[in-house]
C-alpha atoms as a PDB file:
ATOM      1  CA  UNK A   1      -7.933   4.747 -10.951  1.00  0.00           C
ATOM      2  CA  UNK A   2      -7.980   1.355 -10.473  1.00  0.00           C
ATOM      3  CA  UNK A   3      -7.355  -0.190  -7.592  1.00  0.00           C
ATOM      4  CA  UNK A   4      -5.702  -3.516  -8.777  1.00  0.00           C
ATOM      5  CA  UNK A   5      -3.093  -1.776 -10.391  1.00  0.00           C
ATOM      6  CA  UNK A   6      -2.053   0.193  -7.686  1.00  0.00           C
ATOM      7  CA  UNK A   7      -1.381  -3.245  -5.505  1.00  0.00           C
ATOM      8  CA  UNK A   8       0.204  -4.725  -8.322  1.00  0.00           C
ATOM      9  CA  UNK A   9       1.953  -1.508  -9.097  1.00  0.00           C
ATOM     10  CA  UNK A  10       2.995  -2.042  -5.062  1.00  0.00           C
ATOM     11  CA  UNK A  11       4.026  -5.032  -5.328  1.00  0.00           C
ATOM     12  CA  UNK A  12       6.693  -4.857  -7.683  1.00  0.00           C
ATOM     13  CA  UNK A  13       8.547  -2.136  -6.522  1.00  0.00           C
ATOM     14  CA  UNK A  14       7.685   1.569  -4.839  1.00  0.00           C
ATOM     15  CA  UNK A  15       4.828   3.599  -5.439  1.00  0.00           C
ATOM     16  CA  UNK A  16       4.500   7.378  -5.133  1.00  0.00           C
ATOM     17  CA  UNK A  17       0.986   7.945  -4.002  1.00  0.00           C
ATOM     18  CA  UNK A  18      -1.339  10.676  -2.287  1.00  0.00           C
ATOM     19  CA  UNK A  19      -4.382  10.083  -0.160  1.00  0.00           C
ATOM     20  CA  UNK A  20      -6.923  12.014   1.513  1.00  0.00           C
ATOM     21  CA  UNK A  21      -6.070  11.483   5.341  1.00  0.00           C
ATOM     22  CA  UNK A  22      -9.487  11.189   7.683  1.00  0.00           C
ATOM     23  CA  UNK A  23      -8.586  15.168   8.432  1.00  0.00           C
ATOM     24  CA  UNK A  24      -9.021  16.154   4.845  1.00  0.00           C
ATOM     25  CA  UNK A  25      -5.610  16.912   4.629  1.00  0.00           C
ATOM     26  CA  UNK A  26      -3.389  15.232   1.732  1.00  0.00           C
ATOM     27  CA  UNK A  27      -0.409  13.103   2.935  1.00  0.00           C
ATOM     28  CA  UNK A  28       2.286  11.838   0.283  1.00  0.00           C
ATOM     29  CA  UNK A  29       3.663   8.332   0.374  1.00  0.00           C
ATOM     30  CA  UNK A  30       6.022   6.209  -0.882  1.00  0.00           C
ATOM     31  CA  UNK A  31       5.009   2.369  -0.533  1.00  0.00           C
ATOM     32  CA  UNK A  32       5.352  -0.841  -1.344  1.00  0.00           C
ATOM     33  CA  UNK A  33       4.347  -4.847  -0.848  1.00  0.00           C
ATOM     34  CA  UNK A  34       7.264  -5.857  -2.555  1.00  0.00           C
ATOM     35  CA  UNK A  35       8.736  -9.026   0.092  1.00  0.00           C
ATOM     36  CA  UNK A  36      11.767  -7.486  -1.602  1.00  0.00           C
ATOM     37  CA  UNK A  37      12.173  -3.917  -0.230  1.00  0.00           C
ATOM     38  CA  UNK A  38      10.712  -4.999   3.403  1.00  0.00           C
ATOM     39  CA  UNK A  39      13.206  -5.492   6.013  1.00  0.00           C
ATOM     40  CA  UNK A  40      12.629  -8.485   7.504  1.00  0.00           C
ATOM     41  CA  UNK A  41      11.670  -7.262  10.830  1.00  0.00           C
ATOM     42  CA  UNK A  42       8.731  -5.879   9.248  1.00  0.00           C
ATOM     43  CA  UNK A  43       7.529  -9.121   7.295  1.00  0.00           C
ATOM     44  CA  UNK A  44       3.874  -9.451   8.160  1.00  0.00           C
ATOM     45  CA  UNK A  45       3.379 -12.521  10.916  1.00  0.00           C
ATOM     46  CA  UNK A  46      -0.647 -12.488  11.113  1.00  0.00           C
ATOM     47  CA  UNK A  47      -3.071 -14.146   8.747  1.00  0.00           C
ATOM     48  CA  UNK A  48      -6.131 -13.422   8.208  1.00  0.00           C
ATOM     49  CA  UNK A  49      -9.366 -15.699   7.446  1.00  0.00           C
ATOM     50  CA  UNK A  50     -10.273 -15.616   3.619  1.00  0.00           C
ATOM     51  CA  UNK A  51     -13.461 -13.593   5.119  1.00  0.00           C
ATOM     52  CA  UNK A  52     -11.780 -11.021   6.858  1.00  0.00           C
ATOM     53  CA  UNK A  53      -9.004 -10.261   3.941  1.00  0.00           C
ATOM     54  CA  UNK A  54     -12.246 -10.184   1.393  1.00  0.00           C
ATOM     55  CA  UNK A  55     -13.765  -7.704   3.348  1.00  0.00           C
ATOM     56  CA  UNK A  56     -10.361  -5.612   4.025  1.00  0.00           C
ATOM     57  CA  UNK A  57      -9.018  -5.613   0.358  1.00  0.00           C
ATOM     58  CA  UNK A  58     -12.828  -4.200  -0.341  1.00  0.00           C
ATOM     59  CA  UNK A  59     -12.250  -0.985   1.454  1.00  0.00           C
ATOM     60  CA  UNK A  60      -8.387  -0.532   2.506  1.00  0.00           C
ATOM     61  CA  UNK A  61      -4.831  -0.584   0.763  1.00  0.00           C
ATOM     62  CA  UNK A  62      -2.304  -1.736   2.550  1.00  0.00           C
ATOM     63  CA  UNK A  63       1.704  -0.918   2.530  1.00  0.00           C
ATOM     64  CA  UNK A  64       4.647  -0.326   4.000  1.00  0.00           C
ATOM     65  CA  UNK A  65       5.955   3.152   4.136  1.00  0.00           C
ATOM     66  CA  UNK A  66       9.117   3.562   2.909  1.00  0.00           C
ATOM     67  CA  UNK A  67       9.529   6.846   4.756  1.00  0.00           C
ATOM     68  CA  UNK A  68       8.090   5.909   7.942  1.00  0.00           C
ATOM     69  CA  UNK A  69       9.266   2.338   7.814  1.00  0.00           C
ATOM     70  CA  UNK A  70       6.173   0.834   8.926  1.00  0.00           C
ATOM     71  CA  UNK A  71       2.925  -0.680   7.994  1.00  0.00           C
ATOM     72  CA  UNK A  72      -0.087   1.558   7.125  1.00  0.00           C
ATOM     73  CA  UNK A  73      -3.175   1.576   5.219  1.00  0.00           C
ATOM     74  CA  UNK A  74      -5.911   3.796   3.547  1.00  0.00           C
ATOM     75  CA  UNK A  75      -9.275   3.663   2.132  1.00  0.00           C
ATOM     76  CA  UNK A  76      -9.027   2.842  -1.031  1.00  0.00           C
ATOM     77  CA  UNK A  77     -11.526   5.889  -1.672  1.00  0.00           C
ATOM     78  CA  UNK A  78      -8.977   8.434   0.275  1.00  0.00           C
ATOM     79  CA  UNK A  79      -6.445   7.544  -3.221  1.00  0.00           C
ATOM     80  CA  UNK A  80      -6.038  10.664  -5.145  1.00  0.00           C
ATOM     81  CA  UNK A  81      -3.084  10.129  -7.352  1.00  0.00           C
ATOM     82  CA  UNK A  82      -0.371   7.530  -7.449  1.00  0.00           C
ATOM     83  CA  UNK A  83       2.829   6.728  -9.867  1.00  0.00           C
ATOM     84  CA  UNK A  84       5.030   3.885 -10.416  1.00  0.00           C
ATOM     85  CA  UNK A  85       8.725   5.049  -8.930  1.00  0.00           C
ATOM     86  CA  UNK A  86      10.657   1.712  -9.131  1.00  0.00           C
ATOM     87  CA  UNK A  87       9.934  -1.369 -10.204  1.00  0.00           C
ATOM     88  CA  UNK A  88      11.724  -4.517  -9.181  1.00  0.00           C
ATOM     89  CA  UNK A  89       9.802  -7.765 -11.114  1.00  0.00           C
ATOM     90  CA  UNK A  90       7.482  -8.009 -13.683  1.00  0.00           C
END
């Protein structure tokens, strides 16, 4: 799977995914980046230095749960499966 298709996948729209929770257990999601489908409320505020954001898109995924309606993240190898739902740009 790769990786940069699943946060460009993200981006444009929602994303049906499964990943391997620290438990072992698998735990569905549907996610996105898309500024589009995050409430406003919920636009990330923080910035992080180029180093930090290197080293973070190296191990971690980041989106916002459509379900949960909040931020979360996982390792990027936790990613079992994943499958474009909507898409909203190209």
């Amino acid at each position: 799977m790769d990786i940069q298709d699943l946060r460009k996948a993200l981006h444009e729209g929602i994303v049906l995914f499964q990943f391997q929770k620290i438990d072992g257990s698998l735990r569905p999601a549907r996610g996105t980046t898309c500024p589009d489908l995050v409430p406003t409320p919920d636009t990330p505020k923080g910035v992080r230095s180029p180093e930090q954001q290197a080293a973070y898109e190296r191990q971690t995924v980041t989106f916002y749960d459509i379900d949960k309606k909040a931020w979360r993240s996982m390792r990027i190898d936790a990613l079992w499966s994943y499958s474009r739902a909507l898409k909203l740009t190209d």
